[in-house]
C-alpha atoms as a PDB file:
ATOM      1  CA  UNK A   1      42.487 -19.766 -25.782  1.00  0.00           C
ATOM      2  CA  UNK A   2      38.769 -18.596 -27.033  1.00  0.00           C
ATOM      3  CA  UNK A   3      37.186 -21.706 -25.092  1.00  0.00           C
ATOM      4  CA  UNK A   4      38.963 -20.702 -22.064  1.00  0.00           C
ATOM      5  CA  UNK A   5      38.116 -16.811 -22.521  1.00  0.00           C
ATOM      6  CA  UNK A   6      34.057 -17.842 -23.464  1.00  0.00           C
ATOM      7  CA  UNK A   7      34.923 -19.749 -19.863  1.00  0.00           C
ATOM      8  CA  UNK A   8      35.674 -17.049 -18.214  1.00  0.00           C
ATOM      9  CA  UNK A   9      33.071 -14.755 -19.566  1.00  0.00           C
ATOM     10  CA  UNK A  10      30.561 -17.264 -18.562  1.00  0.00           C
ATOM     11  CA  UNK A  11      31.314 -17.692 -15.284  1.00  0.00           C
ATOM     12  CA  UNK A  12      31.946 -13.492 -14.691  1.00  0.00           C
ATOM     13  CA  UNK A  13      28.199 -13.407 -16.515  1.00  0.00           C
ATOM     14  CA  UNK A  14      26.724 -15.907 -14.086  1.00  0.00           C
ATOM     15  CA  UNK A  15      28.278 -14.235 -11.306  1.00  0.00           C
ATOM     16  CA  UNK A  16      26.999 -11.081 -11.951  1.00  0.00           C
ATOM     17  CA  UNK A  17      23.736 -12.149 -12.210  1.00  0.00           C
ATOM     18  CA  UNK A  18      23.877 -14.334  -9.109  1.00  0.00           C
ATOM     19  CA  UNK A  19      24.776  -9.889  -7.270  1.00  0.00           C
ATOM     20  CA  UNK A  20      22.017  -9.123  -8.947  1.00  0.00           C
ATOM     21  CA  UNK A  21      19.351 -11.280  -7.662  1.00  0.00           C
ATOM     22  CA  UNK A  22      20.978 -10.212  -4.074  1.00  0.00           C
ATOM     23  CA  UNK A  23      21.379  -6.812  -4.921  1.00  0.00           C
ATOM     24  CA  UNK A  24      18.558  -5.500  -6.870  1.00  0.00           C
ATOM     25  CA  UNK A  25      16.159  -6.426  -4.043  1.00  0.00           C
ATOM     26  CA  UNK A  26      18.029  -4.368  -1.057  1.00  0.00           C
ATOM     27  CA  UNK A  27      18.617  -1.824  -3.213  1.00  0.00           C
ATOM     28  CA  UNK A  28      14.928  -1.072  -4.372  1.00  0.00           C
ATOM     29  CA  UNK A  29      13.753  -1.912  -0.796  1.00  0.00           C
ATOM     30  CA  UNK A  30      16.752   0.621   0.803  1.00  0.00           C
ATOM     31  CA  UNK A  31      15.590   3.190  -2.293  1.00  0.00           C
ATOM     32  CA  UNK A  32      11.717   2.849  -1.384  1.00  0.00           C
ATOM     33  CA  UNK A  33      12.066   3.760   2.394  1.00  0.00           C
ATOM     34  CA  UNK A  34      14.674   5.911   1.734  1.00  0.00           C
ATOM     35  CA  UNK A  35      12.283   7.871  -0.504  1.00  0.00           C
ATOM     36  CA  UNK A  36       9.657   7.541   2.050  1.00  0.00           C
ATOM     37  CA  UNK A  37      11.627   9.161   4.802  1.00  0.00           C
ATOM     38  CA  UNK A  38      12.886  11.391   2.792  1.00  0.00           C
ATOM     39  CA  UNK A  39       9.562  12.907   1.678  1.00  0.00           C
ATOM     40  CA  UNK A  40       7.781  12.528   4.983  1.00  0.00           C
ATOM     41  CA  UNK A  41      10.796  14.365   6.454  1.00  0.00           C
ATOM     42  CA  UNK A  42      10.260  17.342   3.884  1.00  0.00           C
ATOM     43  CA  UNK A  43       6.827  17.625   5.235  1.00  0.00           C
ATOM     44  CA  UNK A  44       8.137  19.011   8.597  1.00  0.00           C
ATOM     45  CA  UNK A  45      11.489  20.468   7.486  1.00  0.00           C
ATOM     46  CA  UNK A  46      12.402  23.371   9.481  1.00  0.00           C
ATOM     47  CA  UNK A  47      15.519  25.319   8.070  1.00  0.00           C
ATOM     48  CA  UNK A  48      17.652  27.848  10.202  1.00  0.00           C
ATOM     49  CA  UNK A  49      20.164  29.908   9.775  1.00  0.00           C
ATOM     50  CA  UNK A  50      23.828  29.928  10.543  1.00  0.00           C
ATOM     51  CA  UNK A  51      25.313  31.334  12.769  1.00  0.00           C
ATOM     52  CA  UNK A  52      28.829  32.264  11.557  1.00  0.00           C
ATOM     53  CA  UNK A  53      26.939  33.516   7.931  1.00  0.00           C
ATOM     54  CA  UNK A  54      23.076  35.001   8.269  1.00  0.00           C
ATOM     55  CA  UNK A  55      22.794  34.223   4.578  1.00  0.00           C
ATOM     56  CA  UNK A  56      23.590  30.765   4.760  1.00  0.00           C
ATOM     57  CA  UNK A  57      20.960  28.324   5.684  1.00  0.00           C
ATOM     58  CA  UNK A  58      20.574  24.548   6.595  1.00  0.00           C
ATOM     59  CA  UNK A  59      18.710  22.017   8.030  1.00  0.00           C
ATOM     60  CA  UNK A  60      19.001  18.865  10.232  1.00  0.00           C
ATOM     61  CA  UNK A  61      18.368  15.616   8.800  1.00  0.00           C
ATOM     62  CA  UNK A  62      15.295  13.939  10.059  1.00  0.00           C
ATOM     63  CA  UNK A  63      14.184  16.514  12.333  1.00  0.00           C
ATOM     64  CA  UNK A  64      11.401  17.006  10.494  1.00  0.00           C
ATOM     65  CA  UNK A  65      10.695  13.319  10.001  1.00  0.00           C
ATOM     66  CA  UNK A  66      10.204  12.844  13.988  1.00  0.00           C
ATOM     67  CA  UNK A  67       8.073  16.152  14.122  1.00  0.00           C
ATOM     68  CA  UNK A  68       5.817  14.901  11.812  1.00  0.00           C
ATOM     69  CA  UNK A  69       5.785  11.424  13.025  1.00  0.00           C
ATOM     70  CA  UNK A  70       5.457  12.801  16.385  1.00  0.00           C
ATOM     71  CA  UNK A  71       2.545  15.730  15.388  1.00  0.00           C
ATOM     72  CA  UNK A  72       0.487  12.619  14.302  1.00  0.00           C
ATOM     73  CA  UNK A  73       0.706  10.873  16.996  1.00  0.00           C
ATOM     74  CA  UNK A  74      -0.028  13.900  19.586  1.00  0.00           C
ATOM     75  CA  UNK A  75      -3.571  14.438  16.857  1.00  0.00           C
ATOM     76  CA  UNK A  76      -3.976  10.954  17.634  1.00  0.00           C
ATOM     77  CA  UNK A  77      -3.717  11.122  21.105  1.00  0.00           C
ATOM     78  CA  UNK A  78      -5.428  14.524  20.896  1.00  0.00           C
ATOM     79  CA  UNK A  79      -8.698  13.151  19.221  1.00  0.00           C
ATOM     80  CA  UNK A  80      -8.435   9.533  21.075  1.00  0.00           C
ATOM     81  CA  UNK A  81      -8.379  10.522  24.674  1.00  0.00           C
ATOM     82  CA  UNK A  82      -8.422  14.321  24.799  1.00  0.00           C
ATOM     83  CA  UNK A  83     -11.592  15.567  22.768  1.00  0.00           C
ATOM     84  CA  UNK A  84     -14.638  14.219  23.550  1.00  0.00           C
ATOM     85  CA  UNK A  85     -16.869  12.298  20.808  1.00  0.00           C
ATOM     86  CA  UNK A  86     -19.319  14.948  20.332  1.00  0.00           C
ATOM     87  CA  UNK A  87     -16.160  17.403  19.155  1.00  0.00           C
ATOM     88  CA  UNK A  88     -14.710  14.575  16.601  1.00  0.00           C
ATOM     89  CA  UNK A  89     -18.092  13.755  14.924  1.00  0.00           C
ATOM     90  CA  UNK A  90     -19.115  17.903  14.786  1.00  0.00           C
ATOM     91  CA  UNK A  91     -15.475  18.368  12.458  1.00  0.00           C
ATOM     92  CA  UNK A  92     -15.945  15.136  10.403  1.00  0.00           C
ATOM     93  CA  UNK A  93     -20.127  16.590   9.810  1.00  0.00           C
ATOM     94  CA  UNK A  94     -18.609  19.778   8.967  1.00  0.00           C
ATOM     95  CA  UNK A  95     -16.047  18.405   6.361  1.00  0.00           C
ATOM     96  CA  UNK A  96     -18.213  15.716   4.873  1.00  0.00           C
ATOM     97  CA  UNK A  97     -20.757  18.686   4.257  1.00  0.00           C
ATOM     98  CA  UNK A  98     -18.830  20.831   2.179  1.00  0.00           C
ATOM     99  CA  UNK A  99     -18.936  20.845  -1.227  1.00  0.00           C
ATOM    100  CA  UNK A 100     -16.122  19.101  -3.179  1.00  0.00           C
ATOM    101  CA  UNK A 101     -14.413  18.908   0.355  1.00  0.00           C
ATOM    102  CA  UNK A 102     -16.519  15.850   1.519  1.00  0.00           C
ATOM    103  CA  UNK A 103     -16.027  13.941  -1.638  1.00  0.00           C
ATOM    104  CA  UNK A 104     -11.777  14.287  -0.978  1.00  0.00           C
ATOM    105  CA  UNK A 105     -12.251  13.714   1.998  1.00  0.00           C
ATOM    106  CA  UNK A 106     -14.455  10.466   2.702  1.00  0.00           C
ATOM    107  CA  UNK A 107     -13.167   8.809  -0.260  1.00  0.00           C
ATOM    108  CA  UNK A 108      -9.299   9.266   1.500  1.00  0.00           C
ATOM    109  CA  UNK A 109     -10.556   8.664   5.005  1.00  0.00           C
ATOM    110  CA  UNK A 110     -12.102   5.122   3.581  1.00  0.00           C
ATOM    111  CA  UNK A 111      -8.842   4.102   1.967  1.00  0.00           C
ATOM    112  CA  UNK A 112      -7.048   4.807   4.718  1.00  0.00           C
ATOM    113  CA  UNK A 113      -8.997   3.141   6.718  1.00  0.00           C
ATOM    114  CA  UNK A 114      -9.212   0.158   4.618  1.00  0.00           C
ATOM    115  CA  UNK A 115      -5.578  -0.258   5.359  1.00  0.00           C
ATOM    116  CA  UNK A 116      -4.661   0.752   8.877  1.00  0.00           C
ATOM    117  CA  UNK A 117      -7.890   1.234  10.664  1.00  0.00           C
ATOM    118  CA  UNK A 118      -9.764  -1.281  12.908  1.00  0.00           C
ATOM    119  CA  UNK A 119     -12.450  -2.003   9.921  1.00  0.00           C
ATOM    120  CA  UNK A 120      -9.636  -3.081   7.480  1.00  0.00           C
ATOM    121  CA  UNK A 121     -10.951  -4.018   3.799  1.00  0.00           C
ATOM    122  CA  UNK A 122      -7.972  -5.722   2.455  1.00  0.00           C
ATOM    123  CA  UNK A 123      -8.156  -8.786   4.767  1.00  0.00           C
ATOM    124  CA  UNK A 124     -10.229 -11.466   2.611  1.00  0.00           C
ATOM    125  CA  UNK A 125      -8.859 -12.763  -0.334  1.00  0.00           C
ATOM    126  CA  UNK A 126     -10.966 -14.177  -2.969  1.00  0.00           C
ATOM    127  CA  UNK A 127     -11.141 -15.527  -6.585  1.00  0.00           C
ATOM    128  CA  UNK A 128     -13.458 -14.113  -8.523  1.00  0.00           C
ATOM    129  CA  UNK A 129     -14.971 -16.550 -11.567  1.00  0.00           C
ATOM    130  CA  UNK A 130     -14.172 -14.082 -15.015  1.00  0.00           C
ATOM    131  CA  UNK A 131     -14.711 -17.101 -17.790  1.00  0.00           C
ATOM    132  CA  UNK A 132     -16.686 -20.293 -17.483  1.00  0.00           C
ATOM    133  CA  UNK A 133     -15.638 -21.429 -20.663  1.00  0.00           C
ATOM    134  CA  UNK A 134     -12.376 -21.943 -19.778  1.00  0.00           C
ATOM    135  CA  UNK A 135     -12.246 -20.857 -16.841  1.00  0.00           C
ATOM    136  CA  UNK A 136     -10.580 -17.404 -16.133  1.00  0.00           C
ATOM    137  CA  UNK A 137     -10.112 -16.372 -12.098  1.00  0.00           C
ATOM    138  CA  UNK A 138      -8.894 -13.058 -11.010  1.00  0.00           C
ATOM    139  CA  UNK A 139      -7.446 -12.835  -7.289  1.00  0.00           C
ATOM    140  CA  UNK A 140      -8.434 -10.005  -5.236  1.00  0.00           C
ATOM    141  CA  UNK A 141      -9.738  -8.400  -2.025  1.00  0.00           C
ATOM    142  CA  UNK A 142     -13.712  -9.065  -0.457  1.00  0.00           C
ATOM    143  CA  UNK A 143     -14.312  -4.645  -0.328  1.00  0.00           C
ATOM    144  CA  UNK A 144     -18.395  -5.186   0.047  1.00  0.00           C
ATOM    145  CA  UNK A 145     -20.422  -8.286   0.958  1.00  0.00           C
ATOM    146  CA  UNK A 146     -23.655  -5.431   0.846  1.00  0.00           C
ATOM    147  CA  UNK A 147     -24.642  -3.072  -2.363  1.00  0.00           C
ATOM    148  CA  UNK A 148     -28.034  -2.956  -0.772  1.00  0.00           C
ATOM    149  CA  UNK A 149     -27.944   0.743  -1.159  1.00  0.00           C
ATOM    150  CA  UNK A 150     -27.505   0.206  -5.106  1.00  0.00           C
ATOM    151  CA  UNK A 151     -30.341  -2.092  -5.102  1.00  0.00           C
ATOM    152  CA  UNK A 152     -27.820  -5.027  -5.998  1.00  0.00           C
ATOM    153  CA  UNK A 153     -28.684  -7.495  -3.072  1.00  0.00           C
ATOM    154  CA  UNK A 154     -27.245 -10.668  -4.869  1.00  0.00           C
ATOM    155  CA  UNK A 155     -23.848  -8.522  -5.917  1.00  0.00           C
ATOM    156  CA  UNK A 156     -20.363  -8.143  -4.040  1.00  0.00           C
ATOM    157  CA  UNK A 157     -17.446  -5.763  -4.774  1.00  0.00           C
ATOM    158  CA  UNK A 158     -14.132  -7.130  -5.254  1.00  0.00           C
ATOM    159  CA  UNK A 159     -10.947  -4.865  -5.685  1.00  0.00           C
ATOM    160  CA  UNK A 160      -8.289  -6.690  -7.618  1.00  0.00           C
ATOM    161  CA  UNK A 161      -4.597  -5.142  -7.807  1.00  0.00           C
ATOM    162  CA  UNK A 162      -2.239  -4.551 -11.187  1.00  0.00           C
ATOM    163  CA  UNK A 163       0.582  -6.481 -11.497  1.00  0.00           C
ATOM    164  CA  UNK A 164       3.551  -3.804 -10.725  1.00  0.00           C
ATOM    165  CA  UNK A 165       1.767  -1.340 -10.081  1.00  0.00           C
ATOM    166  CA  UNK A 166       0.233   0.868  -7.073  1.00  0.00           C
ATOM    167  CA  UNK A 167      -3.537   0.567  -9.174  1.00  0.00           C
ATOM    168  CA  UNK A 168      -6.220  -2.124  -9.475  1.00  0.00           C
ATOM    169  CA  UNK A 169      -9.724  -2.000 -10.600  1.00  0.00           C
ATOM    170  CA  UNK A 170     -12.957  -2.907  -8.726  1.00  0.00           C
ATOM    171  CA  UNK A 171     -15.721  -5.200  -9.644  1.00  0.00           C
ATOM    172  CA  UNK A 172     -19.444  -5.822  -8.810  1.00  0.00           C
ATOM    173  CA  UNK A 173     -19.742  -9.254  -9.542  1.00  0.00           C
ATOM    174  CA  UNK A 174     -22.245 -11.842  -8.400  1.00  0.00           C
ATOM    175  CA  UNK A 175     -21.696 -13.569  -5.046  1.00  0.00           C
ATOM    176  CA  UNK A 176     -21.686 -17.237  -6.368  1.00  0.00           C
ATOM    177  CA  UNK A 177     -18.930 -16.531  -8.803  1.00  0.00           C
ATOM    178  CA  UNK A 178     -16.871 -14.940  -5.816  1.00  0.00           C
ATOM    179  CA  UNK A 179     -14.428 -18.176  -3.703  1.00  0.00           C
ATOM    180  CA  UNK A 180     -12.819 -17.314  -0.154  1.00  0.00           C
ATOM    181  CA  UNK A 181      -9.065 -18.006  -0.104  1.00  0.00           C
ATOM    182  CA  UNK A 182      -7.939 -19.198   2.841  1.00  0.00           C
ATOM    183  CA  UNK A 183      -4.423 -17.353   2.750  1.00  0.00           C
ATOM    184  CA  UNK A 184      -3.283 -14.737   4.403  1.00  0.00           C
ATOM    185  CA  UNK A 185      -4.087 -11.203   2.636  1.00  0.00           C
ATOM    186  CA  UNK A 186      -0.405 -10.249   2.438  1.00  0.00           C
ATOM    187  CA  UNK A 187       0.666 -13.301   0.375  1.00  0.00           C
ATOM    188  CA  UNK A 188      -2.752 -12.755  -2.011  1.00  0.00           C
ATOM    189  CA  UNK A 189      -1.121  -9.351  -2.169  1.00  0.00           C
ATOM    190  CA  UNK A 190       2.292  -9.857  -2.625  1.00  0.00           C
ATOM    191  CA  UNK A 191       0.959 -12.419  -5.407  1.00  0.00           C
ATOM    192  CA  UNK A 192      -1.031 -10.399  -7.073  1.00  0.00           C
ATOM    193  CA  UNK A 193       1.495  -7.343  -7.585  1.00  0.00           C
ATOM    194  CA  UNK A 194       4.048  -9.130  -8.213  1.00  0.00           C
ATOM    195  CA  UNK A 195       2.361 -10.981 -11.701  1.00  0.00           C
ATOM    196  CA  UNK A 196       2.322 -14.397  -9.806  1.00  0.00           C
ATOM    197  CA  UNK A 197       5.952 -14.402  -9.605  1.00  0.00           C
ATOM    198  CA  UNK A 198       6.297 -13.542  -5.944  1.00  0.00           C
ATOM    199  CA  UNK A 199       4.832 -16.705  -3.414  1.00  0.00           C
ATOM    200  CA  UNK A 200       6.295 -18.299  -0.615  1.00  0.00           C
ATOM    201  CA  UNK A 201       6.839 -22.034  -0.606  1.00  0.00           C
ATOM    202  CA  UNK A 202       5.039 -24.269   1.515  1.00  0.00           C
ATOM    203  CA  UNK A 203       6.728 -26.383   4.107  1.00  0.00           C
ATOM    204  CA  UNK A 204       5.830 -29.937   4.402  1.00  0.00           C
ATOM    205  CA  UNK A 205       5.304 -31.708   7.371  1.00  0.00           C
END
């Protein structure tokens, strides 16, 4: 009887885990964009009132998600094909001469950029040589091949992400200790933040 319940409890154990290998992933994937839309649809929430009770208000679900996605794109449209140059670059002089203001603002417009503009950062994935002796390598991202304007002409930056976590840190480092990966910058990145666990396999011919 206690070998077949130990059985049993075995097999209900290594079940469960088997769901939660399946599970845990859609759920933290479904939890993450639902999170996402949720908050991006706050941004444009618009609440009215009802009609049967003045008092009583409420508000339609994702409304404000499309007017927010859709006020972005109109800017976008508005400052790509609308406004002329001259127009653009007078705003971005005015905000990146303020005090405070310009240091918000370039250092956000930059990271942006780095991700979804046409002079993305996080494209080339490198090692960077830590330790000779042994040998320690860190995996990141190729930010700067120039620090000419810190008088560091031999010297690279290279932004390397935590491990679980939406952080990383940058280093200067020397350009001979820095090795081009020939992989494609969202496997270095799923890599990286995922402590090395996270790597697709390689199909052989």
């Amino acid at each position: 009887m206690g070998n077949t319940v130990r059985y049993l409890f075995n097999r209900l154990a290594s079940y469960f885990l088997r769901g939660l290998v399946f599970i845990a992933p859609v759920g933290i994937t479904v939890l993450i964009l639902f999170s996402a839309f949720d908050f991006v649809d706050s941004l444009g929430r618009i609440q009215f009132e009802s009609w049967s009770d003045p008092n009583k208000k409420f508000f339609i679900p994702g409304l404000g998600f499309l007017i927010v996605v859709g006020g972005t794109a109109f800017i976008g449209l508005l400052f790509t094909r609308i406004l002329p140059f001259t127009i653009q670059n007078w705003l971005e002089e005015k905000l990146t001469n303020l005090p405070i203001v310009k240091i918000f603002y370039s250092a956000t417009k930059d990271l942006i950029s780095a991700f979804l503009g046409e002079k993305k950062k996080f494209t080339t994935g490198v090692l960077v040589t830590i330790n000779y002796h042994p040998v320690v390598k860190k995996m990141g991202f190729l930010t700067q091949e120039n620090l000419d304007i810190f008088n560091l002409p031999d010297m690279v930056s290279v932004y390397c992400p935590h491990g679980y976590a939406i952080s990383g840190q940058t280093f200067i480092v020397s350009r001979e200790n820095v090795e081009i990966l020939n992989v494609p910058s969202t496997e270095l990145m799923k890599m990286a933040i995922s402590g090395g666990v996270s790597i697709s396999e390689v199909k052989q011919p």
